[in-house]
Structure formats: structure tokens, C-alpha cells
PDB file of N, CA and C in Angstrom:
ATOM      1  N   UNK A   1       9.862   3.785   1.733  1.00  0.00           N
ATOM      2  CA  UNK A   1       8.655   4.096   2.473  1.00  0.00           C
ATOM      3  C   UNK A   1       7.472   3.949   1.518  1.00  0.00           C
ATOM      4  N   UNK A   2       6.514   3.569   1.684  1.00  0.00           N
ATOM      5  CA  UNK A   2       5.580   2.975   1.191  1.00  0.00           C
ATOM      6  C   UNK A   2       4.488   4.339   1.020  1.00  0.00           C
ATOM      7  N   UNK A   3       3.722   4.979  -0.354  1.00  0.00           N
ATOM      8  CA  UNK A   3       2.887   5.600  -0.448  1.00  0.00           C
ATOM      9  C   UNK A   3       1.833   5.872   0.617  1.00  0.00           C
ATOM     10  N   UNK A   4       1.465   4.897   1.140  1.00  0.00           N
ATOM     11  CA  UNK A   4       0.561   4.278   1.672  1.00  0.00           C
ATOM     12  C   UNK A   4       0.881   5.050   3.113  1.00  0.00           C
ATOM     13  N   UNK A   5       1.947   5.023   3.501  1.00  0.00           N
ATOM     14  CA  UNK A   5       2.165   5.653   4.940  1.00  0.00           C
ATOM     15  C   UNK A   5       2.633   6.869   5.026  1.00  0.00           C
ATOM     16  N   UNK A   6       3.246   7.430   3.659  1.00  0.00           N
ATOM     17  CA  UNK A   6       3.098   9.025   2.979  1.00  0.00           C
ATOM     18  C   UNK A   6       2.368   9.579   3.006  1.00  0.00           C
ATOM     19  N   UNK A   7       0.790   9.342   2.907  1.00  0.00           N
ATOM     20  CA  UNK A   7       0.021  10.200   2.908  1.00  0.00           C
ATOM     21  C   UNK A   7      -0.779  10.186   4.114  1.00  0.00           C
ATOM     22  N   UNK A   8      -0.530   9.008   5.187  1.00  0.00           N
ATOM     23  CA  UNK A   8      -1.099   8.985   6.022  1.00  0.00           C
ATOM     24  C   UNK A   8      -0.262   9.959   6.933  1.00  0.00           C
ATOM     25  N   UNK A   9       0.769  10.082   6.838  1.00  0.00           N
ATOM     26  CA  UNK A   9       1.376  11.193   7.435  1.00  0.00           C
ATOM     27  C   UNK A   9       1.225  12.585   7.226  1.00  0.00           C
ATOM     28  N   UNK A  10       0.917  12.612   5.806  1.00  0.00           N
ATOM     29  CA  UNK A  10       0.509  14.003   5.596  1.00  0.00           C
ATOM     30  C   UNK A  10      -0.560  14.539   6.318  1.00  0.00           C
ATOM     31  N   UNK A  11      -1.468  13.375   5.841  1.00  0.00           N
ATOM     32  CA  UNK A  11      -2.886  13.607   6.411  1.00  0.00           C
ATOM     33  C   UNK A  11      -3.443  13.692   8.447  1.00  0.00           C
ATOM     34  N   UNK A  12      -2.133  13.662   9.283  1.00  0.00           N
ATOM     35  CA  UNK A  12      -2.202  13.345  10.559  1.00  0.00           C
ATOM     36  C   UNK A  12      -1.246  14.901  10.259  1.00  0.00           C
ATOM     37  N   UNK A  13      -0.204  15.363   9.530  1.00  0.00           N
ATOM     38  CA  UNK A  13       0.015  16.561  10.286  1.00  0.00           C
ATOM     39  C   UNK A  13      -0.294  17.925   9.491  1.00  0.00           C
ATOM     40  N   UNK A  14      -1.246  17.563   7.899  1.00  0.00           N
ATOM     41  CA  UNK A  14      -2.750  18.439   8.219  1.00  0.00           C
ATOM     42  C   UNK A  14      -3.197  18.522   9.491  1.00  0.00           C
ATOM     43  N   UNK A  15      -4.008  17.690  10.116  1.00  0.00           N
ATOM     44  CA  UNK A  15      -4.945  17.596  10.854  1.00  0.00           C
ATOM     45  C   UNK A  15      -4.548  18.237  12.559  1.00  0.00           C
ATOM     46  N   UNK A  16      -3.311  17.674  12.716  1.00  0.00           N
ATOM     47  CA  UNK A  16      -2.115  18.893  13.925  1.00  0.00           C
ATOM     48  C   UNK A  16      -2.561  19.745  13.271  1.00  0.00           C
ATOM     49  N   UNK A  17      -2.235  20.630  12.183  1.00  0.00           N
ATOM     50  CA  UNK A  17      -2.088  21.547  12.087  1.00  0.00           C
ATOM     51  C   UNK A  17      -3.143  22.445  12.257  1.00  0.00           C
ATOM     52  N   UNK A  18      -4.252  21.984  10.978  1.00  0.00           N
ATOM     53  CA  UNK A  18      -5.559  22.665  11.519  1.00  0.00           C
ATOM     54  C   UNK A  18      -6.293  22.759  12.667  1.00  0.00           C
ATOM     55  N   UNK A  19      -6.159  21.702  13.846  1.00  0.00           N
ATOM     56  CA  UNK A  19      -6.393  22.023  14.965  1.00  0.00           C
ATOM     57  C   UNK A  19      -5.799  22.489  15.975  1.00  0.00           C
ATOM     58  N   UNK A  20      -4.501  22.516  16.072  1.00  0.00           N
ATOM     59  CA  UNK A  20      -3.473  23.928  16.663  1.00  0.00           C
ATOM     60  C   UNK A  20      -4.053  25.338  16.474  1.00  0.00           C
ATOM     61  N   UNK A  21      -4.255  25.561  14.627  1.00  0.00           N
ATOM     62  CA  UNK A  21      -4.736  26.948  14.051  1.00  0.00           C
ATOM     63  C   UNK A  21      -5.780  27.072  14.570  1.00  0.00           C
ATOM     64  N   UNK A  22      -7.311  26.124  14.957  1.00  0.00           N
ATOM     65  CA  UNK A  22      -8.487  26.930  15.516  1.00  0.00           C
ATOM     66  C   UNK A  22      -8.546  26.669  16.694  1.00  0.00           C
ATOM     67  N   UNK A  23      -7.054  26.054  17.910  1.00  0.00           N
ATOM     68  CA  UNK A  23      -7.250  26.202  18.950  1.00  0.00           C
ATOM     69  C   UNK A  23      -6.801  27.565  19.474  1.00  0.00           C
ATOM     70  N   UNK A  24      -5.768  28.196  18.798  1.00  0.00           N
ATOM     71  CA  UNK A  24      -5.118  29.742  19.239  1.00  0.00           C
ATOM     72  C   UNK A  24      -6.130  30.608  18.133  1.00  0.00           C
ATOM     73  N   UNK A  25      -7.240  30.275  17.835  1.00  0.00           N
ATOM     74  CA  UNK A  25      -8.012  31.459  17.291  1.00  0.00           C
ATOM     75  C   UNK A  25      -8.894  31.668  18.306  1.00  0.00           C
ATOM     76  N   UNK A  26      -8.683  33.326  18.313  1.00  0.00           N
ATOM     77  CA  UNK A  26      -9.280  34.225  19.454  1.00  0.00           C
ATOM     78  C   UNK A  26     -11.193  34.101  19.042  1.00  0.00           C
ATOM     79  N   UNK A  27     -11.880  32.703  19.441  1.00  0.00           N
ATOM     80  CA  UNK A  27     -13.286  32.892  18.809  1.00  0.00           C
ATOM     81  C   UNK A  27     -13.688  32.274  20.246  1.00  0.00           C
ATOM     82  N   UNK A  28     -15.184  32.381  20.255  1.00  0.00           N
ATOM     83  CA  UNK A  28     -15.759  31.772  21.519  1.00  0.00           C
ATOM     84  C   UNK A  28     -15.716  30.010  21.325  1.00  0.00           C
ATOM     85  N   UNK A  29     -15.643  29.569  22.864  1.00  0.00           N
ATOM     86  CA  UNK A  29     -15.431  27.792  22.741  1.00  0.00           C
ATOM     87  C   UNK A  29     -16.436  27.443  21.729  1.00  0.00           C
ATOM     88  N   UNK A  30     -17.313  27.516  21.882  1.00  0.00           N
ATOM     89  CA  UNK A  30     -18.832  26.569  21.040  1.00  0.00           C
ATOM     90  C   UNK A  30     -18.431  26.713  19.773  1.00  0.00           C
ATOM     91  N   UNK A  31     -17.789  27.859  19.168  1.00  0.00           N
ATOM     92  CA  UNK A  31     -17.741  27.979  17.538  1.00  0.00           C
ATOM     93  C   UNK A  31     -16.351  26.868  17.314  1.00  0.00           C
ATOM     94  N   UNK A  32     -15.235  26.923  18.211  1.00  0.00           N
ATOM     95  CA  UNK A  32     -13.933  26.452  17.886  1.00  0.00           C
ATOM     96  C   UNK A  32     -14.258  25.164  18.166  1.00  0.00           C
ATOM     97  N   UNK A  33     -15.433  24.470  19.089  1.00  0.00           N
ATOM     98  CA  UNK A  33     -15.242  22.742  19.301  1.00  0.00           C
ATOM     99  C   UNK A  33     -16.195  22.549  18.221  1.00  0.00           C
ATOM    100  N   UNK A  34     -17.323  23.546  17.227  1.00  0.00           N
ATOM    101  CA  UNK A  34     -17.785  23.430  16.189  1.00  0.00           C
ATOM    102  C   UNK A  34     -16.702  22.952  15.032  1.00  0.00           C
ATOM    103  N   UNK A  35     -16.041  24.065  14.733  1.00  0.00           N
ATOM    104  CA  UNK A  35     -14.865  23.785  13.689  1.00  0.00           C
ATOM    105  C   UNK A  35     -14.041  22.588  13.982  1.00  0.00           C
ATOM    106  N   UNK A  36     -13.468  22.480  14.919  1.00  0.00           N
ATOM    107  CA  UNK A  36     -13.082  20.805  15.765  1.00  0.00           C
ATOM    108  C   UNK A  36     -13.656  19.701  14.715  1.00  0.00           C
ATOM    109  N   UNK A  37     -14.851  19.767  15.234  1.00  0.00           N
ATOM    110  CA  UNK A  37     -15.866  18.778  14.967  1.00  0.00           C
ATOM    111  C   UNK A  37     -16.082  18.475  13.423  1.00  0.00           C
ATOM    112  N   UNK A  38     -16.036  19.799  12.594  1.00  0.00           N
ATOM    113  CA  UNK A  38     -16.122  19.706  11.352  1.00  0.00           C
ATOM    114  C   UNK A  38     -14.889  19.162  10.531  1.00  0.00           C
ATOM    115  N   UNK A  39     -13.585  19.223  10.931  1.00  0.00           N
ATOM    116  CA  UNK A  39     -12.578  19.460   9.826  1.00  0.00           C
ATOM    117  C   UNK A  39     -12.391  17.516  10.789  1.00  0.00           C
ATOM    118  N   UNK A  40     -12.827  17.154  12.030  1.00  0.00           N
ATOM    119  CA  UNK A  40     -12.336  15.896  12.192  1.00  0.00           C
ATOM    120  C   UNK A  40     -13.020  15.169  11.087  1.00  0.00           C
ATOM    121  N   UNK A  41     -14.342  15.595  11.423  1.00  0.00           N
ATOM    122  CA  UNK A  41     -15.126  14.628  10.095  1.00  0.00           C
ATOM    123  C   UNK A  41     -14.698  14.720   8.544  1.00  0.00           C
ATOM    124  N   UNK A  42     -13.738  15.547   8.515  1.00  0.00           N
ATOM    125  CA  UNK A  42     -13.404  16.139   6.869  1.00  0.00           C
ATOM    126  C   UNK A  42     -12.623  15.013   6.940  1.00  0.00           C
ATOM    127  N   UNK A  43     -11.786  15.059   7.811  1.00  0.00           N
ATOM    128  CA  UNK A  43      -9.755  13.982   7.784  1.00  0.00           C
ATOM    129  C   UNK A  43     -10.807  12.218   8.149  1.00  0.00           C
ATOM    130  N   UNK A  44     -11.797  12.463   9.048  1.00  0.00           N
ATOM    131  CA  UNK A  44     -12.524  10.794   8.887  1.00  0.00           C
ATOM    132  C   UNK A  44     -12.641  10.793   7.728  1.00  0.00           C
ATOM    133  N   UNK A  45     -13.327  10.969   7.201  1.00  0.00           N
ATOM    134  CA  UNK A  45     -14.129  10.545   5.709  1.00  0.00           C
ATOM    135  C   UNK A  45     -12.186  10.690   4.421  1.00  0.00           C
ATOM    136  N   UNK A  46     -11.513  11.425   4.891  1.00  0.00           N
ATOM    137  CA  UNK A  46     -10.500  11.505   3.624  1.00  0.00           C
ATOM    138  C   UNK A  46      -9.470  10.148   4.134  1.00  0.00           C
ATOM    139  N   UNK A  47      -9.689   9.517   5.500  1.00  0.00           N
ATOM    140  CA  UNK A  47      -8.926   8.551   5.909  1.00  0.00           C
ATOM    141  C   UNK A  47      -9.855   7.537   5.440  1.00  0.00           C
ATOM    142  N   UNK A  48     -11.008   7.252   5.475  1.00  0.00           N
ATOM    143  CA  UNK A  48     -11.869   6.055   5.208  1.00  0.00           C
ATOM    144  C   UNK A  48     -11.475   6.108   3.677  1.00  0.00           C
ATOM    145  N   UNK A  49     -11.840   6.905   3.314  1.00  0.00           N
ATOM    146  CA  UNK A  49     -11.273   7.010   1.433  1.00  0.00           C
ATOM    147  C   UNK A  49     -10.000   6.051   0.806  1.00  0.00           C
ATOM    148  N   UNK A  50      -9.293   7.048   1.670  1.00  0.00           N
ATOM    149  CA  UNK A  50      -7.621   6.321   1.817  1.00  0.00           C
ATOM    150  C   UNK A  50      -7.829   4.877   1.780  1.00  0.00           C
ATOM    151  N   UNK A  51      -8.074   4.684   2.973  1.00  0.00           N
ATOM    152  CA  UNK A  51      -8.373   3.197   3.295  1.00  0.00           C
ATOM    153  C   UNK A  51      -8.964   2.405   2.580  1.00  0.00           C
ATOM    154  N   UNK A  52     -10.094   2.666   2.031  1.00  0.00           N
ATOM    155  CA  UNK A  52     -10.551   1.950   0.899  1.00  0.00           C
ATOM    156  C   UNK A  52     -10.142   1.639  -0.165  1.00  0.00           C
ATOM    157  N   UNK A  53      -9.474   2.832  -0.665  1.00  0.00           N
ATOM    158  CA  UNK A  53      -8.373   2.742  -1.788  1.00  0.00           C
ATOM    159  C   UNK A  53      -7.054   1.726  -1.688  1.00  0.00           C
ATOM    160  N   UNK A  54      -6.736   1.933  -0.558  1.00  0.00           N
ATOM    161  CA  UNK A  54      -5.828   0.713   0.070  1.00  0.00           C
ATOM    162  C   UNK A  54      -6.552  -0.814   0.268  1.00  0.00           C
ATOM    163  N   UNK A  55      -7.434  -0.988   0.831  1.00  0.00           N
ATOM    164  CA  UNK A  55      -7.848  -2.086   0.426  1.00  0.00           C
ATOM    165  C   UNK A  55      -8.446  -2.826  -1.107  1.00  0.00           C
ATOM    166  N   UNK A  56      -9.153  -1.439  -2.081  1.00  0.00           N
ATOM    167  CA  UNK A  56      -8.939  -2.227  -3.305  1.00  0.00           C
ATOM    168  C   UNK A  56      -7.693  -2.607  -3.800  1.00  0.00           C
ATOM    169  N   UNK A  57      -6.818  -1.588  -3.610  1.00  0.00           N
ATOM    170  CA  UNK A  57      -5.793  -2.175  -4.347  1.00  0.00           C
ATOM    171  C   UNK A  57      -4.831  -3.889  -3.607  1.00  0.00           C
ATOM    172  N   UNK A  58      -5.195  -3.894  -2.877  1.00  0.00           N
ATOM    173  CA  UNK A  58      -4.604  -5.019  -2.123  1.00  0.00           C
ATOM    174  C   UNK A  58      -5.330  -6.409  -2.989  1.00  0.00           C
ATOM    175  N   UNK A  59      -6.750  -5.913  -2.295  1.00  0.00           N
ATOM    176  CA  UNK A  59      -7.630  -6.718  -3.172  1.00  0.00           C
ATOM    177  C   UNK A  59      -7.354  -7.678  -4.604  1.00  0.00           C
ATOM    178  N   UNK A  60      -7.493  -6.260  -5.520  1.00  0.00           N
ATOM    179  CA  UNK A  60      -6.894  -6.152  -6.880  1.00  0.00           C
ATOM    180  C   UNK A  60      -5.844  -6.937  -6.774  1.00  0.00           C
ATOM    181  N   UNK A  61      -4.731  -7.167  -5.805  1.00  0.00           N
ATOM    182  CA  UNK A  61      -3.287  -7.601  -6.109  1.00  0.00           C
ATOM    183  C   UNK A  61      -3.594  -9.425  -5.693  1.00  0.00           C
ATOM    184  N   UNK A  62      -4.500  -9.224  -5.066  1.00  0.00           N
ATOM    185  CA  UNK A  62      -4.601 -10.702  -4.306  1.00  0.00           C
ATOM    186  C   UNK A  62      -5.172 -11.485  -5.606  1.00  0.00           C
ATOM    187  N   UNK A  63      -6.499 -10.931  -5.979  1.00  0.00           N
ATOM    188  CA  UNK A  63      -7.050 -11.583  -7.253  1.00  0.00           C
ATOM    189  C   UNK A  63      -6.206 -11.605  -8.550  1.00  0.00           C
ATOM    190  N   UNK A  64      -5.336 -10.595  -8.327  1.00  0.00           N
ATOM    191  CA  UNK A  64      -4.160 -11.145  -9.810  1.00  0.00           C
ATOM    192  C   UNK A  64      -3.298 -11.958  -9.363  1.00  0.00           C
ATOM    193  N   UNK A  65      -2.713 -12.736  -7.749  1.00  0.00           N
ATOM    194  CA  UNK A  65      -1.914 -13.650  -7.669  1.00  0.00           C
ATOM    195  C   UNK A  65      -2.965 -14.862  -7.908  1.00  0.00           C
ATOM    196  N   UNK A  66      -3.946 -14.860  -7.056  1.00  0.00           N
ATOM    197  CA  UNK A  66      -4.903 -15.957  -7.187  1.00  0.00           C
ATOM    198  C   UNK A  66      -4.791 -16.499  -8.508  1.00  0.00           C
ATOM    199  N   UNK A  67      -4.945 -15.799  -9.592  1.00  0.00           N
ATOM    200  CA  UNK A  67      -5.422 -16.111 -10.778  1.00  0.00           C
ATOM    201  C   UNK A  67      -4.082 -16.543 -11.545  1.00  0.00           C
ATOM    202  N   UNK A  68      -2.589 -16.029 -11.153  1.00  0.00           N
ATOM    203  CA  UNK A  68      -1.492 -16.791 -11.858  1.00  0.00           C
ATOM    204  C   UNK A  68      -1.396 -17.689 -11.415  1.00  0.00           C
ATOM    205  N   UNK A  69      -1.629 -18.255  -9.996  1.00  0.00           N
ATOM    206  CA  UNK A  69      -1.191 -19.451  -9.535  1.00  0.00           C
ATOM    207  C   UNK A  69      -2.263 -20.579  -9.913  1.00  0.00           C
ATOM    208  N   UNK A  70      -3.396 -20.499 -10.138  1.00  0.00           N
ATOM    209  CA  UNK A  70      -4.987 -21.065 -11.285  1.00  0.00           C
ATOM    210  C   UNK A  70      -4.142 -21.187 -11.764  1.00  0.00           C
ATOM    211  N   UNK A  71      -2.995 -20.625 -13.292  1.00  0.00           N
ATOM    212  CA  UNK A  71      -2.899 -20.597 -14.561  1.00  0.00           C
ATOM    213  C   UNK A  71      -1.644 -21.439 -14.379  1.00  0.00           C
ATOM    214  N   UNK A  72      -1.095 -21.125 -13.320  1.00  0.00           N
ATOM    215  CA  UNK A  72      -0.025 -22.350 -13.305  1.00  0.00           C
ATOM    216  C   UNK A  72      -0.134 -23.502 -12.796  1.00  0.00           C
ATOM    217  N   UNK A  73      -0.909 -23.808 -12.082  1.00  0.00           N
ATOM    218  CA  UNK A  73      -1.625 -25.100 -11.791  1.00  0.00           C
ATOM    219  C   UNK A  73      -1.854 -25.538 -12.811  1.00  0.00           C
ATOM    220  N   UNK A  74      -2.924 -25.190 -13.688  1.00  0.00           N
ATOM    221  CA  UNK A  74      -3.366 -25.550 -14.584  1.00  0.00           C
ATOM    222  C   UNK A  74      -2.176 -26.154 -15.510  1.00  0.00           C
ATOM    223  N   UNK A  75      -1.253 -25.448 -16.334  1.00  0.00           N
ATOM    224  CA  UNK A  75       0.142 -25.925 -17.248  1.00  0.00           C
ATOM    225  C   UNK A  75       0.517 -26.958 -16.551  1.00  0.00           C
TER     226      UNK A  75
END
């Protein structure tokens, strides 16, 4: 299994989780679709992260094949 889909799993049952926990908290609606609202934008921004990180490194991997197959052309 690939890192890559390890943490995306983690990070989807965080996100169950914390919103299960402030849906059975005894608070009024407006504060709980507040908190909603806040911890989604926490897991957006830690998934865009992710993601980015996943695409440099892909990146990174593409420009180091690019560049052996240059070097073997070249020989």
C-alpha cells in the first residue's frame, strides 16, 4: 500500500471522526455547522498540502527519469 493512500485514509477517518464528535455535542446548530465549517477547512488545506507534496515528488521523479534517459541518449 502506497504512503500516499495511508495518509489519505487517515486523514478521511480523522475527519469521520471529528465530525461525528461535534455532531452528538449537546451545543446549539449555528455553533456546531460553525465548527463543521472550521475543521472542513483545516482537512482542505491539510489535503491540498498532501497533494502538493504528492505532486512534487512525482514531479521530482519525472525530472530525474527525463534526465537519465538525456544521459543515455547521449552515450
Amino acid at each position: 500500500m502506497s504512503s500516499g493512500k495511508v495518509i489519505l485514509g487517515i486523514l478521511a477517518g480523522a475527519a469521520a471522526g471529528a465530525l461525528l464528535g461535534i455532531l452528538f455535542a449537546p451545543e446549539k446548530g449555528s455553533v456546531t455547522r460553525k465548527k463543521i465549517l472550521s475543521k472542513g477547512e483545516e482537512y482542505a488545506d491539510e489535503l491540498k498540502e498532501k497533494f502538493n507534496e504528492f505532486v512534487d515528488k512525482v514531479s521530482e521523479k519525472f525530472d530525474s527519469a527525463k534526465e537519465e534517459v538525456k544521459n543515455e541518449a547521449a552515450n
